[in-house]
Protein backbone atom coordinates (compact mmCIF):
# COMPACT_ATOMS: atom_id res chain seq x y z
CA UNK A 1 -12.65 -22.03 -21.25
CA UNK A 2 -16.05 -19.72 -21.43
CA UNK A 3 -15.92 -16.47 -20.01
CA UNK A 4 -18.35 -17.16 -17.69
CA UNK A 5 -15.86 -18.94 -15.93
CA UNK A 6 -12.89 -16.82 -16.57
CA UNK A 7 -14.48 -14.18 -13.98
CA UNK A 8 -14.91 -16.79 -11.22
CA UNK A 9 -10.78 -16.32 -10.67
CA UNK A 10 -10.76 -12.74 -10.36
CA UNK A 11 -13.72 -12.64 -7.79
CA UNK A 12 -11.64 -15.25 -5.44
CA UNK A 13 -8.61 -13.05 -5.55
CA UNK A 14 -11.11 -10.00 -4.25
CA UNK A 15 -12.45 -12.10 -1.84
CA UNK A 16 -10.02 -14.00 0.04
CA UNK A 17 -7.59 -10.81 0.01
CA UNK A 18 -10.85 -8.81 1.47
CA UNK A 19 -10.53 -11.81 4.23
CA UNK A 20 -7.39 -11.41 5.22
CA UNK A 21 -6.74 -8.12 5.81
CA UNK A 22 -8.77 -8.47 9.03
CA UNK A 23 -6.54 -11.47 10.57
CA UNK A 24 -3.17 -9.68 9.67
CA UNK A 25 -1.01 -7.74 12.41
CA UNK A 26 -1.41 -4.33 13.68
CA UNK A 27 0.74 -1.79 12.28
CA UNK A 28 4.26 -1.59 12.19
CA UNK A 29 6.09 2.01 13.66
CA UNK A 30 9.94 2.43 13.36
CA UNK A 31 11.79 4.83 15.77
CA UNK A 32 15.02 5.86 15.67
CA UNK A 33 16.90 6.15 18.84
CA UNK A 34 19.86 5.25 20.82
CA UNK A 35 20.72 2.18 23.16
CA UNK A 36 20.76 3.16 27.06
CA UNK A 37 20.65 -0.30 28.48
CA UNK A 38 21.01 -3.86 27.36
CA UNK A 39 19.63 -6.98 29.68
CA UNK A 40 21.22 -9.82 28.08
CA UNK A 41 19.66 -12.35 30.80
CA UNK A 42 16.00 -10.84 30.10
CA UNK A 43 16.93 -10.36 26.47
CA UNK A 44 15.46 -6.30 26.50
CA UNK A 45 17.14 -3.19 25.31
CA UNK A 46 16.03 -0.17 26.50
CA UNK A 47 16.61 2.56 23.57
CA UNK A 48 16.59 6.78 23.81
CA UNK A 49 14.35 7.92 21.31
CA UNK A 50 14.17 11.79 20.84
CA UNK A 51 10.25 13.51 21.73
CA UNK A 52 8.82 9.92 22.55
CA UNK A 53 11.36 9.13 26.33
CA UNK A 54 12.55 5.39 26.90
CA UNK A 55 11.16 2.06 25.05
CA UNK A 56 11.80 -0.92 26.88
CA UNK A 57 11.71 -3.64 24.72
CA UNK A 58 11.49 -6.98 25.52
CA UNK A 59 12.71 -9.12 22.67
CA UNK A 60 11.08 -12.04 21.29
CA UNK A 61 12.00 -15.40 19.24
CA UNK A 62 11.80 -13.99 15.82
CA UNK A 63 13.20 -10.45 16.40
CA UNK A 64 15.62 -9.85 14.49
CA UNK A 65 18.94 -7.96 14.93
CA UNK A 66 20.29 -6.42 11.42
CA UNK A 67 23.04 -4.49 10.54
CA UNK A 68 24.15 -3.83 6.67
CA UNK A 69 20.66 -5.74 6.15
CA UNK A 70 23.05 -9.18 7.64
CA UNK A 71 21.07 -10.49 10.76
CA UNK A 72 23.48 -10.22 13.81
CA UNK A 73 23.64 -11.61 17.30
CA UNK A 74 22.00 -10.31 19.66
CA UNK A 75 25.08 -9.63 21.81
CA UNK A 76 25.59 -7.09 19.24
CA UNK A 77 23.77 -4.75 20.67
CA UNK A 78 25.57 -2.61 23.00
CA UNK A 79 24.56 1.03 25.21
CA UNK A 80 25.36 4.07 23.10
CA UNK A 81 24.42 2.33 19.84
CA UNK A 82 21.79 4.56 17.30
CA UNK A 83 19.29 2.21 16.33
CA UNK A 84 15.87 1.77 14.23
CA UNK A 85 13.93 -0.56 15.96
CA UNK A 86 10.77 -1.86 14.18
CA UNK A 87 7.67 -2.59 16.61
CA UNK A 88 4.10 -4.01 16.49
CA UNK A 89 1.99 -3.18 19.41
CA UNK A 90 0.96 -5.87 21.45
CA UNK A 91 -1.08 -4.77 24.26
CA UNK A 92 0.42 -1.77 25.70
CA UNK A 93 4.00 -3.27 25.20
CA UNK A 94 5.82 -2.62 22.00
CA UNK A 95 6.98 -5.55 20.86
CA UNK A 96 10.18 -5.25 18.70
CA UNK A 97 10.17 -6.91 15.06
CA UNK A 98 13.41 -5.39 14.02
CA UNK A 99 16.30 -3.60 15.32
CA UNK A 100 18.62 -2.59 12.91
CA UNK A 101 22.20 -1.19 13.69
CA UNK A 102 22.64 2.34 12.30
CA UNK A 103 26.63 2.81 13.15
């Protein structure tokens, strides 16, 4: 193969990663915190988290519940629990990715 065609891969790498960094999600924040309520029915925690007041999180089909990085039920979750819960913004509504069982 020439080198004149060697180059070709490189610049497709550049430009399709270039590309999708504008389609991938907002940012991800963690919090740590602690569980004040739990809505099995509406599947949403509520969670305590120190300088920032109450999240209410409404959970989704792919959030996940870990704890000792195993994926747990949701009825896992329980008041007076600490927490890290993972969110992306989606409008003004966190929306939780990840809430991981610190305890």
């Amino acid at each position: 193969m020439s080198f004149s065609k060697v180059w070709i891969v490189p610049v497709l790498f550049v430009v399709v990663g270039c590309g999708s960094a504008e389609e991938s999600p907002m940012d991800t924040e963690a919090y740590n915190g602690t569980i004040a309520k739990v809505d099995a029915e509406a599947r949403e925690v509520h969670v305590e988290v120190p300088d920032e007041g109450t999240m209410e999180l409404a959970f989704t089909d792919t959030t996940q519940v870990l704890k000792n990085f195993l994926e747990v039920p949701f009825d896992s979750l329980n008041t007076d629990r600490k927490v890290r819960v993972e969110v992306v913004e989606t409008g003004n509504q966190p929306t939780p990715t990840t809430v991981t069982l610190l305890e």
